[in-house]
PDB file of N, CA and C in Angstrom:
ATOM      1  N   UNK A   1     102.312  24.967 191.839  1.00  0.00           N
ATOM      2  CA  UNK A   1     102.172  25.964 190.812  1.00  0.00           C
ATOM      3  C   UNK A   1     102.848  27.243 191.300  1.00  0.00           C
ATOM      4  N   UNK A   2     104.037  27.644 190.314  1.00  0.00           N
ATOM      5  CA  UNK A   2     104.817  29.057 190.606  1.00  0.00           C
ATOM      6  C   UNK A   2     104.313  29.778 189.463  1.00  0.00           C
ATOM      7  N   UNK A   3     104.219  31.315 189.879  1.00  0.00           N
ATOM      8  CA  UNK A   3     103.757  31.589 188.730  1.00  0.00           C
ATOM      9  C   UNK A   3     104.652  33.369 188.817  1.00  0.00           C
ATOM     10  N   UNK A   4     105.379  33.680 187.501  1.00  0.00           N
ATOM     11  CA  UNK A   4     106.033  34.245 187.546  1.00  0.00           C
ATOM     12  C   UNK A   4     105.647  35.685 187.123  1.00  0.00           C
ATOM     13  N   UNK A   5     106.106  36.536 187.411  1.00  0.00           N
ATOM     14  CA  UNK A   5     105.574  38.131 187.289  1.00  0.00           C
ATOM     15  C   UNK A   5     106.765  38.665 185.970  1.00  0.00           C
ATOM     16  N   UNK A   6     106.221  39.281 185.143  1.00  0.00           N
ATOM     17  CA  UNK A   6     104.985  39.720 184.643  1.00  0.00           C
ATOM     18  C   UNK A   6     103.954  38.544 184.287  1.00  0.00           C
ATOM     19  N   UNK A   7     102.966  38.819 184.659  1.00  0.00           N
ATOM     20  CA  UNK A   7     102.147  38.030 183.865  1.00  0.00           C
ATOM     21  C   UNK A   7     100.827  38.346 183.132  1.00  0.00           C
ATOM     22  N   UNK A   8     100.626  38.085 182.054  1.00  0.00           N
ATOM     23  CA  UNK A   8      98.913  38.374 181.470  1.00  0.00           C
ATOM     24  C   UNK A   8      98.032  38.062 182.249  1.00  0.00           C
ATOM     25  N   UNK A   9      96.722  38.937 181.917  1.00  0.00           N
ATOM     26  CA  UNK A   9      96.006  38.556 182.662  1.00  0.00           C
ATOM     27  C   UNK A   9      95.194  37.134 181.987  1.00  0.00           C
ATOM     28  N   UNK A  10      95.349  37.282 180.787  1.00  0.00           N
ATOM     29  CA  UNK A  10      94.871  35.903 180.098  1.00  0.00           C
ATOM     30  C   UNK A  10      95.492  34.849 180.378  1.00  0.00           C
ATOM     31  N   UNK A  11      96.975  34.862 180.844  1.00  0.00           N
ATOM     32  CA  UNK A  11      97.901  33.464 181.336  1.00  0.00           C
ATOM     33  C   UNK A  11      97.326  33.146 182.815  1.00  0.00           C
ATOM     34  N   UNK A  12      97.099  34.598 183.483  1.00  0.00           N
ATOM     35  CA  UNK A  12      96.669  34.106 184.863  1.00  0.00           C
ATOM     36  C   UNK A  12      95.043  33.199 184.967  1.00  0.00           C
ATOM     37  N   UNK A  13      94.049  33.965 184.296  1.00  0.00           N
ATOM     38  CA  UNK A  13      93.076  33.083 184.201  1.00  0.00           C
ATOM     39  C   UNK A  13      93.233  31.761 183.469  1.00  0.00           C
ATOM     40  N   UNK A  14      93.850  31.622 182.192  1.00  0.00           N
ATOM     41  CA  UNK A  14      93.828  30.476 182.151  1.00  0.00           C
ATOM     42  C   UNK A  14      94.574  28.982 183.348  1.00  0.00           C
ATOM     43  N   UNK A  15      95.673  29.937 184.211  1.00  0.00           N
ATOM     44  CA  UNK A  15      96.376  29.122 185.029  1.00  0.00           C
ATOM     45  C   UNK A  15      95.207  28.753 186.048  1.00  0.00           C
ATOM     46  N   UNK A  16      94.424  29.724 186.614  1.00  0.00           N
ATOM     47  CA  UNK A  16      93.129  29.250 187.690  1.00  0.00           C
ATOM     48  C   UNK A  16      92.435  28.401 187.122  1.00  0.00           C
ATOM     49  N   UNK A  17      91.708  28.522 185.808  1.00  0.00           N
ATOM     50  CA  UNK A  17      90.940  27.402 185.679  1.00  0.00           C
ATOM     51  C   UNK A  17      91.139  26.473 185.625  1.00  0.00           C
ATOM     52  N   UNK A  18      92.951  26.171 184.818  1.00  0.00           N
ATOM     53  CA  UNK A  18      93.086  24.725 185.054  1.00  0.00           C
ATOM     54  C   UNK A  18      93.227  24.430 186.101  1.00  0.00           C
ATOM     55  N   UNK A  19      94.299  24.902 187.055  1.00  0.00           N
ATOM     56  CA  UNK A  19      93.689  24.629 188.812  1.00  0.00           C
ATOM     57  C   UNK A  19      92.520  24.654 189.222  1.00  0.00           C
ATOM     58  N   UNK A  20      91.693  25.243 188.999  1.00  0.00           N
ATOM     59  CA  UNK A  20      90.137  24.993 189.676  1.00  0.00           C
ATOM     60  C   UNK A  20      89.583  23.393 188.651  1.00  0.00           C
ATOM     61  N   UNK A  21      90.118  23.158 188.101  1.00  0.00           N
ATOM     62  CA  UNK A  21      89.425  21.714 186.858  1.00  0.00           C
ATOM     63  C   UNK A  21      90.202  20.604 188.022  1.00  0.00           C
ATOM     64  N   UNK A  22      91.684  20.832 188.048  1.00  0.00           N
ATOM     65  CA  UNK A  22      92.607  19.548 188.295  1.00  0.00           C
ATOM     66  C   UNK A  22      92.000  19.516 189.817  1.00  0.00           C
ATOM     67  N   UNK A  23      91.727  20.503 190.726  1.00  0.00           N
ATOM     68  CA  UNK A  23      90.921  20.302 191.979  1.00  0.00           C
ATOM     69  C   UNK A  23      89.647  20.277 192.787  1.00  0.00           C
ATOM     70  N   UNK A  24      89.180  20.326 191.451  1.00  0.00           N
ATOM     71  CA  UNK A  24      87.642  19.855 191.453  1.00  0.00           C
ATOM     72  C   UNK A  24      87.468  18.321 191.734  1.00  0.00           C
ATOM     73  N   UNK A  25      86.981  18.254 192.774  1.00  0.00           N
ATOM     74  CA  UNK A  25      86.753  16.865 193.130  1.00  0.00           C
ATOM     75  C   UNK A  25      87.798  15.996 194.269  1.00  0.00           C
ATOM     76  N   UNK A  26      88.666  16.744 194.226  1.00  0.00           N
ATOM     77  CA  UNK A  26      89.739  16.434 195.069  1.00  0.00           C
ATOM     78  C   UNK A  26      89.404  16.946 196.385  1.00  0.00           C
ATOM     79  N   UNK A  27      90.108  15.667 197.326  1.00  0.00           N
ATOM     80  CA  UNK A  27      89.765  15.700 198.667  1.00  0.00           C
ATOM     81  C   UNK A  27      90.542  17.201 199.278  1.00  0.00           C
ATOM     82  N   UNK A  28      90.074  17.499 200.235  1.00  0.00           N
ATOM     83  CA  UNK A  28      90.261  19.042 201.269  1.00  0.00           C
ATOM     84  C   UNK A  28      92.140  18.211 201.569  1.00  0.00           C
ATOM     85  N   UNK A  29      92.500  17.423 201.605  1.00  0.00           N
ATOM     86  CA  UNK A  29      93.787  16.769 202.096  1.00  0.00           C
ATOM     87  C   UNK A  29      94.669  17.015 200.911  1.00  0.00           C
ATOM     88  N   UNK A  30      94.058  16.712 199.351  1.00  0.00           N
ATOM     89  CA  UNK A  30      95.026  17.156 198.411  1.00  0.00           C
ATOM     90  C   UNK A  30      95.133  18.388 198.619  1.00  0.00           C
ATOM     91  N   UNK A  31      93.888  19.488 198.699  1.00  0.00           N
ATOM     92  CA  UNK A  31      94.185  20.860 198.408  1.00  0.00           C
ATOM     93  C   UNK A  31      94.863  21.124 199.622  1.00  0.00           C
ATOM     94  N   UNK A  32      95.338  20.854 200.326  1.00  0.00           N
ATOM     95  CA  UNK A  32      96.177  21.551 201.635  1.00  0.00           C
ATOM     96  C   UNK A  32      97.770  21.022 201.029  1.00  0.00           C
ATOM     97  N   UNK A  33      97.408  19.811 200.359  1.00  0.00           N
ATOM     98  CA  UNK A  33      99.101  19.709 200.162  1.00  0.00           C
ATOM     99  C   UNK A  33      99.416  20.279 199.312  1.00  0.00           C
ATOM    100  N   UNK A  34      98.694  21.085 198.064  1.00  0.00           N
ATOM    101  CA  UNK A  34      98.917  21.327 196.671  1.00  0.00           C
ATOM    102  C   UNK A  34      99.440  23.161 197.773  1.00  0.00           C
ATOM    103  N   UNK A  35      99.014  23.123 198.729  1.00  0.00           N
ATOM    104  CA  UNK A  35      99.143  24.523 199.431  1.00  0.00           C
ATOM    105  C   UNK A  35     100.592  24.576 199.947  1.00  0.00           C
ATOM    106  N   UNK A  36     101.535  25.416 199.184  1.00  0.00           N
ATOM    107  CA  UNK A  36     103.199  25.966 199.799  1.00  0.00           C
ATOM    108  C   UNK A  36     103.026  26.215 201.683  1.00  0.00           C
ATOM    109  N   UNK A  37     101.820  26.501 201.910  1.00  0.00           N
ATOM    110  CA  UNK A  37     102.188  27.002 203.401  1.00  0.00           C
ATOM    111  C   UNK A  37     101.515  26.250 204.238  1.00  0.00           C
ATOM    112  N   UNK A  38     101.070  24.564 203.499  1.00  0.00           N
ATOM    113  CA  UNK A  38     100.248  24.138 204.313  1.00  0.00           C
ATOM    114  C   UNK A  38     101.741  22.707 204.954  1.00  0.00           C
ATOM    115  N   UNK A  39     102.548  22.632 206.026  1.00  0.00           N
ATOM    116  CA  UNK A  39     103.178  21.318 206.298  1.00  0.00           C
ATOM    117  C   UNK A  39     104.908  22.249 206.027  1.00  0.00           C
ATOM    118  N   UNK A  40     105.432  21.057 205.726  1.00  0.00           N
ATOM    119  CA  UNK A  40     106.782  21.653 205.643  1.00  0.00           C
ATOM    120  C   UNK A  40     107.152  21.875 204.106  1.00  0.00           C
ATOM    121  N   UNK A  41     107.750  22.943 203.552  1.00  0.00           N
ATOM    122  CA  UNK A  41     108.286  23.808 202.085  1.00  0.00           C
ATOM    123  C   UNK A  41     109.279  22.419 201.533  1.00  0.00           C
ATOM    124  N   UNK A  42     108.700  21.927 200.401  1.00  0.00           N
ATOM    125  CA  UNK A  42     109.632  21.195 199.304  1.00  0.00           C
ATOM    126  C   UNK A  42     111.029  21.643 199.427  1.00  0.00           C
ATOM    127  N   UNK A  43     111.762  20.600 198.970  1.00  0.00           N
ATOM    128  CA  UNK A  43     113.455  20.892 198.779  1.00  0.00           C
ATOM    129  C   UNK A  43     113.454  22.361 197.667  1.00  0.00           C
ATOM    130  N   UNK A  44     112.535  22.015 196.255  1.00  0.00           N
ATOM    131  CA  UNK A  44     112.902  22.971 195.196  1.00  0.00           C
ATOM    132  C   UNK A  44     112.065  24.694 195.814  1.00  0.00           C
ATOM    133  N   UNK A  45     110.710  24.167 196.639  1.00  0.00           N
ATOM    134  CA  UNK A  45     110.400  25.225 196.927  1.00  0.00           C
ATOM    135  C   UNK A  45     111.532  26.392 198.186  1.00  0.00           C
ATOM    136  N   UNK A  46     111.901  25.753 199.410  1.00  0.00           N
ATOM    137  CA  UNK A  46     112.955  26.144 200.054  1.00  0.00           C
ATOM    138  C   UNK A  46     114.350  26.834 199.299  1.00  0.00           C
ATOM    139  N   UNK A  47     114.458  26.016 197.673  1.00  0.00           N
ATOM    140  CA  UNK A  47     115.782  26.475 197.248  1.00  0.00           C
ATOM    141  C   UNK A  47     115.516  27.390 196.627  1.00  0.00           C
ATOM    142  N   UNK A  48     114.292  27.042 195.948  1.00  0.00           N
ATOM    143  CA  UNK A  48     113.988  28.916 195.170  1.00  0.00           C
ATOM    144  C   UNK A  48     113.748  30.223 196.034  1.00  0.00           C
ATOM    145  N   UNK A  49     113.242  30.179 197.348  1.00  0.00           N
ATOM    146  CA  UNK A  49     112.916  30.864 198.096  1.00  0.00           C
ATOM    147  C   UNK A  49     114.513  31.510 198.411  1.00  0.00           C
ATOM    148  N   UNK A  50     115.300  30.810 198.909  1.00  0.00           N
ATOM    149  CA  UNK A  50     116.731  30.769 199.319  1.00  0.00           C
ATOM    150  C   UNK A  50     117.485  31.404 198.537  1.00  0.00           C
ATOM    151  N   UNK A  51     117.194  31.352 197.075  1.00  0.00           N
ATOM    152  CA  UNK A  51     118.233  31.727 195.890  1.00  0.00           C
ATOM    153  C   UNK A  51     117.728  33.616 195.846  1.00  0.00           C
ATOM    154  N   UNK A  52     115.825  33.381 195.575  1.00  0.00           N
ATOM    155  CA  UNK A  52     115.288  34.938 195.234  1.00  0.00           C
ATOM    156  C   UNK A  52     115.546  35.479 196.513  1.00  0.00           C
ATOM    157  N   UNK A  53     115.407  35.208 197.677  1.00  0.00           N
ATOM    158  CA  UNK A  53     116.190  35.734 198.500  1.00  0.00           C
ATOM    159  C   UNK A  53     117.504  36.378 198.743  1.00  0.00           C
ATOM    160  N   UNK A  54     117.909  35.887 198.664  1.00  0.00           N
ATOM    161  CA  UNK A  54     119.623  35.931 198.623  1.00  0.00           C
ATOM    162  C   UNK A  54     119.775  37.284 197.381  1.00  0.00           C
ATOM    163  N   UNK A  55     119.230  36.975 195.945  1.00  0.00           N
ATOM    164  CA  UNK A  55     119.213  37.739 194.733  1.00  0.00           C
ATOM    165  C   UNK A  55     118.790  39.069 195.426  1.00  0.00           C
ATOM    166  N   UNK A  56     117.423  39.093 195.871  1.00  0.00           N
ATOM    167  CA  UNK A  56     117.242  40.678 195.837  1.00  0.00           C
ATOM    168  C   UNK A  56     117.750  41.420 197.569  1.00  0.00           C
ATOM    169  N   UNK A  57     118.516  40.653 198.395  1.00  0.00           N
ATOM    170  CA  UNK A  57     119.363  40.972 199.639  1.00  0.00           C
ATOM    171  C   UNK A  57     120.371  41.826 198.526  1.00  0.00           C
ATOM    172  N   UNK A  58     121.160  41.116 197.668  1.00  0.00           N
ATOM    173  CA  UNK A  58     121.930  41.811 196.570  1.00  0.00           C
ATOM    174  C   UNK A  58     121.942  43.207 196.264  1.00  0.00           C
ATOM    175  N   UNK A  59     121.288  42.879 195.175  1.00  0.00           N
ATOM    176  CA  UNK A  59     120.261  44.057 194.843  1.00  0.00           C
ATOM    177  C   UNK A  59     119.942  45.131 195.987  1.00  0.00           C
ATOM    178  N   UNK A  60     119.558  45.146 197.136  1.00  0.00           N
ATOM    179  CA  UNK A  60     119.185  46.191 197.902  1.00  0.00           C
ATOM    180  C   UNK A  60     120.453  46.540 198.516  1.00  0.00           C
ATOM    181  N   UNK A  61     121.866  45.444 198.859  1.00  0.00           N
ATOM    182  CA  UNK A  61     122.442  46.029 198.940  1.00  0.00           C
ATOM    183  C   UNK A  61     123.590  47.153 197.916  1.00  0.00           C
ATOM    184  N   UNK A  62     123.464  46.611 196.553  1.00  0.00           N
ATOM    185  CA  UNK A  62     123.434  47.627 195.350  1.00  0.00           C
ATOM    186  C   UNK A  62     122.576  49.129 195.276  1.00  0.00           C
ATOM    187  N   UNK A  63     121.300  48.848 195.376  1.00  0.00           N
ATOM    188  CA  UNK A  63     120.545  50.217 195.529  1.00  0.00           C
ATOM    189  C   UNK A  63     120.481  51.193 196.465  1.00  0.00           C
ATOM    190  N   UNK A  64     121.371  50.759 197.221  1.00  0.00           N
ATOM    191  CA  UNK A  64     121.363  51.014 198.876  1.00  0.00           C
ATOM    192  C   UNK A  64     122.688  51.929 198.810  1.00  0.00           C
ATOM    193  N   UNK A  65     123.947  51.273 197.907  1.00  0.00           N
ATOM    194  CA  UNK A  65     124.539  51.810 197.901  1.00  0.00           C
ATOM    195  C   UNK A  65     124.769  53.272 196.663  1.00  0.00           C
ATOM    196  N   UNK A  66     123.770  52.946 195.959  1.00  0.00           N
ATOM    197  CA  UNK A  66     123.496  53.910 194.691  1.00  0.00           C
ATOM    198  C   UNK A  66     122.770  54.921 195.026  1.00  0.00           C
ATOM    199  N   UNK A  67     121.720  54.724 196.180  1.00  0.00           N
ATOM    200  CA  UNK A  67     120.794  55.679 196.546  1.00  0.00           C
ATOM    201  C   UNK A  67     120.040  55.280 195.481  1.00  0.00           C
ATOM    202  N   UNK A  68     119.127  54.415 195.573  1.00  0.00           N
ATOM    203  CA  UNK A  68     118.056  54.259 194.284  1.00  0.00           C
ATOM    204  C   UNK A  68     117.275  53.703 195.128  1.00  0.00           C
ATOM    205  N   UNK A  69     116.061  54.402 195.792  1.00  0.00           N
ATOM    206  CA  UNK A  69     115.847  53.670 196.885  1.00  0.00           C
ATOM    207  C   UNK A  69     114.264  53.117 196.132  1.00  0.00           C
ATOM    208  N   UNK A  70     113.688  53.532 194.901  1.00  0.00           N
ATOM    209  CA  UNK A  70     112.829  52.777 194.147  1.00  0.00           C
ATOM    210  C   UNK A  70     113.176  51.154 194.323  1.00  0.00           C
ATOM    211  N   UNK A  71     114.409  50.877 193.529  1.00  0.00           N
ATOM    212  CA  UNK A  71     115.017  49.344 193.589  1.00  0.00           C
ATOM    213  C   UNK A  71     114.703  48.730 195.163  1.00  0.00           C
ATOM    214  N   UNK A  72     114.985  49.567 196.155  1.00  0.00           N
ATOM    215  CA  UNK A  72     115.076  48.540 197.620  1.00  0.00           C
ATOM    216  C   UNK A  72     113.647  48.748 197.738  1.00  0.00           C
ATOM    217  N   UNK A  73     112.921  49.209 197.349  1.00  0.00           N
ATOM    218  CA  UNK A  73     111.117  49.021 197.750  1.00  0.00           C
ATOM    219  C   UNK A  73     110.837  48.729 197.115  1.00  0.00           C
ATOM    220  N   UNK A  74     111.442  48.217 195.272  1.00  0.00           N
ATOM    221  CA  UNK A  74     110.540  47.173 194.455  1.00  0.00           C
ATOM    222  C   UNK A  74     111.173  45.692 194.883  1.00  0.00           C
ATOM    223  N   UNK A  75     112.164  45.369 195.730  1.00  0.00           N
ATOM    224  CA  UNK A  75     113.055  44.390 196.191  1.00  0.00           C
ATOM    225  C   UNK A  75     112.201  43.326 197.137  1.00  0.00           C
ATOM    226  N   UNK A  76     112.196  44.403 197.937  1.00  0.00           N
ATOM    227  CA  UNK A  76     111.350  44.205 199.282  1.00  0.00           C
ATOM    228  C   UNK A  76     109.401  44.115 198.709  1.00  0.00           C
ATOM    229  N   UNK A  77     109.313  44.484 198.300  1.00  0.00           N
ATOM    230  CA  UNK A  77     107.733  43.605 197.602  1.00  0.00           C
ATOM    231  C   UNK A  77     108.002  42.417 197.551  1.00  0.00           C
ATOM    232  N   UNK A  78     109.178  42.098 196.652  1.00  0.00           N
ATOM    233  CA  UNK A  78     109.382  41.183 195.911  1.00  0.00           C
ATOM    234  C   UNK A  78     109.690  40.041 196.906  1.00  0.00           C
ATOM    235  N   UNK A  79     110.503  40.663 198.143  1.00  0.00           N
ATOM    236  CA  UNK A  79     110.429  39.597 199.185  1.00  0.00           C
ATOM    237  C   UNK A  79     109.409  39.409 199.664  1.00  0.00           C
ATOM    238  N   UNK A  80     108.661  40.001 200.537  1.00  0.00           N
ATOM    239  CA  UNK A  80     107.076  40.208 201.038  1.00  0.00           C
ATOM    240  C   UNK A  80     106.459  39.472 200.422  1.00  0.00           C
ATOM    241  N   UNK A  81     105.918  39.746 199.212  1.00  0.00           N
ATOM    242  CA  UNK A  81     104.972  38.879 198.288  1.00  0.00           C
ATOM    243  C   UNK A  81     105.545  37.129 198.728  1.00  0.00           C
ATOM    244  N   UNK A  82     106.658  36.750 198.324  1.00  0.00           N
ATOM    245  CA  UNK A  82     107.231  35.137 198.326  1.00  0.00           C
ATOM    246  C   UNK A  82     106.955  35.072 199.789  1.00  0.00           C
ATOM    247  N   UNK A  83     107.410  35.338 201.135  1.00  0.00           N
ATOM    248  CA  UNK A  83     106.644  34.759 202.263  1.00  0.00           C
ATOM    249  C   UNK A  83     105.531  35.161 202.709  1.00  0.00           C
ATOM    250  N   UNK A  84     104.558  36.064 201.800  1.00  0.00           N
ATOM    251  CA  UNK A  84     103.179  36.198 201.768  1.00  0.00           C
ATOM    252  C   UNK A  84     102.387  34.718 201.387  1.00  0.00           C
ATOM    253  N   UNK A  85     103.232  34.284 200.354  1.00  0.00           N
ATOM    254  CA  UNK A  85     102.745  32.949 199.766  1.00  0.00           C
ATOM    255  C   UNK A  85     102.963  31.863 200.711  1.00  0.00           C
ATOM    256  N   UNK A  86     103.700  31.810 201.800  1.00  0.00           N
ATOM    257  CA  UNK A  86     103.703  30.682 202.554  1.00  0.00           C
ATOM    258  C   UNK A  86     103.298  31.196 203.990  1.00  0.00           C
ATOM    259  N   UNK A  87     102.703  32.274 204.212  1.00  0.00           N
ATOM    260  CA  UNK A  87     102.009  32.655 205.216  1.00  0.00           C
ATOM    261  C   UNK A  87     103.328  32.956 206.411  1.00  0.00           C
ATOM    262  N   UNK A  88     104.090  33.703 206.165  1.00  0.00           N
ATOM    263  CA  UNK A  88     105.520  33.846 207.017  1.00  0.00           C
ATOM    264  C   UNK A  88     105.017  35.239 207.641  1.00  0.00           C
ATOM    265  N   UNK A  89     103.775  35.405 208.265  1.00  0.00           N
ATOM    266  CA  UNK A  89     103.471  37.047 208.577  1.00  0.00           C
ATOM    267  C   UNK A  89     104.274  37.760 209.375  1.00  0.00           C
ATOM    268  N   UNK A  90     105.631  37.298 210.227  1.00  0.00           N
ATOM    269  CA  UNK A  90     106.418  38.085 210.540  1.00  0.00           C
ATOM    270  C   UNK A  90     107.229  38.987 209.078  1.00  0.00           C
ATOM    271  N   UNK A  91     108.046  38.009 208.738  1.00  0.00           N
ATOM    272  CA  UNK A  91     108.365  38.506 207.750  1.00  0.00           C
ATOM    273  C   UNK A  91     108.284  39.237 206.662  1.00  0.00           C
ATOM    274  N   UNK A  92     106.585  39.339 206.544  1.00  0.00           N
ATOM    275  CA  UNK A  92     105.491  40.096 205.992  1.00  0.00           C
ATOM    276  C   UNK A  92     105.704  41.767 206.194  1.00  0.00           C
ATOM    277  N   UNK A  93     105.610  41.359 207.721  1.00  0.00           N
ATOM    278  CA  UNK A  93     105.281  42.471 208.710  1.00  0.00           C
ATOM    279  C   UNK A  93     106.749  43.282 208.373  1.00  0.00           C
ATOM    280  N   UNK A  94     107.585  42.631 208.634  1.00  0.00           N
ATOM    281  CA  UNK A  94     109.234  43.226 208.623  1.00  0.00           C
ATOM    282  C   UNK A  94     109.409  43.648 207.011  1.00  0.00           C
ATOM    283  N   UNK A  95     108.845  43.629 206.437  1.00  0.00           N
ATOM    284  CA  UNK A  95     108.957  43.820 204.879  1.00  0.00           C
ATOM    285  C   UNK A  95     108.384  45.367 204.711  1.00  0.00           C
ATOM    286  N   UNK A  96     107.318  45.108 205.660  1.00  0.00           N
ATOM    287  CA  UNK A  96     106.379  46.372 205.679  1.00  0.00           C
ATOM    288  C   UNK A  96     106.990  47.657 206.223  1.00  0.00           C
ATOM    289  N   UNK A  97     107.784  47.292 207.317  1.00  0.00           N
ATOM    290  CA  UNK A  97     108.237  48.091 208.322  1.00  0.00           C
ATOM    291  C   UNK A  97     109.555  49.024 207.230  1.00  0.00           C
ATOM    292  N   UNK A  98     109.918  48.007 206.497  1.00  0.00           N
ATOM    293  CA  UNK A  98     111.280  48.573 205.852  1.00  0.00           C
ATOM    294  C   UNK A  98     110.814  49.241 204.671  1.00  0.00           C
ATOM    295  N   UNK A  99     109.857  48.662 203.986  1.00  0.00           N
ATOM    296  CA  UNK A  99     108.986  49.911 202.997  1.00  0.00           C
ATOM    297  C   UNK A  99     108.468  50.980 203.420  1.00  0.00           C
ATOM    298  N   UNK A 100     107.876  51.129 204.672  1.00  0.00           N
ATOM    299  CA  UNK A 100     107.720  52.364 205.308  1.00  0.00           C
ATOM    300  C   UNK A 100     108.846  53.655 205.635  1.00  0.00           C
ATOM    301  N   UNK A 101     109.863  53.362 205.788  1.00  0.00           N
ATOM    302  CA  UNK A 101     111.299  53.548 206.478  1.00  0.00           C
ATOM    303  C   UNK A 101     111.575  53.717 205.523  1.00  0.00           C
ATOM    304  N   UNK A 102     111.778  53.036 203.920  1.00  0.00           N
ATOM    305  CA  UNK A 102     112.258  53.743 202.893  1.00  0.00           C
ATOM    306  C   UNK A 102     111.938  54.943 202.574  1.00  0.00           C
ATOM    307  N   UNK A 103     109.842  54.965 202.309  1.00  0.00           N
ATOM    308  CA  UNK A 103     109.244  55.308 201.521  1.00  0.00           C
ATOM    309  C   UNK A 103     109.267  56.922 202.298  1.00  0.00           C
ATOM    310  N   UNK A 104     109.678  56.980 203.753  1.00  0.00           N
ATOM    311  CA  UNK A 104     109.608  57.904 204.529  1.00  0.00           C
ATOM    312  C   UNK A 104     111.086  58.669 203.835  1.00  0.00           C
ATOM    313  N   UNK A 105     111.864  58.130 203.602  1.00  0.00           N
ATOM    314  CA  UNK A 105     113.476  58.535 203.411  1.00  0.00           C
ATOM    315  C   UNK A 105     113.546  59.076 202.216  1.00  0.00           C
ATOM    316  N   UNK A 106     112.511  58.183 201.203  1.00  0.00           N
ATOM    317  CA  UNK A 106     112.327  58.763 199.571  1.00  0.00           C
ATOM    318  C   UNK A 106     112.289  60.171 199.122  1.00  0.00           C
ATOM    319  N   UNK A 107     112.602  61.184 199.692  1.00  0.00           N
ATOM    320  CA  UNK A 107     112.257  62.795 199.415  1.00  0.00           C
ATOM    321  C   UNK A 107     113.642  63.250 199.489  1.00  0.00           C
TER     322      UNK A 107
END
């Protein structure tokens, strides 16, 4: 389950419950596999990661060069958040470091 931003908050609850229905009852072994950060990342999951990656590297280097430094710290969420989801806490961390470093530069 990907679930894309913007989203309602009525799309998001309805998306949990049907996940909490379809894994009700299911062994602790399904729910680790139904988990992005539990084993090794799917072909489609790796390629989407790879592509939004790549997209907002773009992008920051666009805003970067515009001086729009809003865009490279809504970028960098945007990275953060996706290896937040597979538990990549370096990368987390390095996400953080560069939102700081912007957000310091922002004035």
């Amino acid at each position: 389950m990907v679930l894309l931003k913007p989203l309602s908050l009525e799309a998001l609850d309805n998306e949990i419950r049907e996940q909490v229905c379809h894994l009700k009852g299911a062994s602790r072994t399904a729910f680790a596999a139904a988990d992005p950060a539990q084993g090794t990342l799917s072909e489609t999951m790796r390629s989407g990661l790879a592509e939004s990656l790549e997209a907002s590297s773009r992008l920051i280097h666009h805003a970067l060069a515009s001086n729009d430094m809003g865009a490279v710290l809504s970028q960098l969420h945007r990275i953060k958040g996706a290896f937040a989801m597979i538990h990549e806490v370096e990368m987390v961390q390095l996400c953080e470091h560069l939102k700081g470093l912007g957000k310091a530069n922002d004035n």
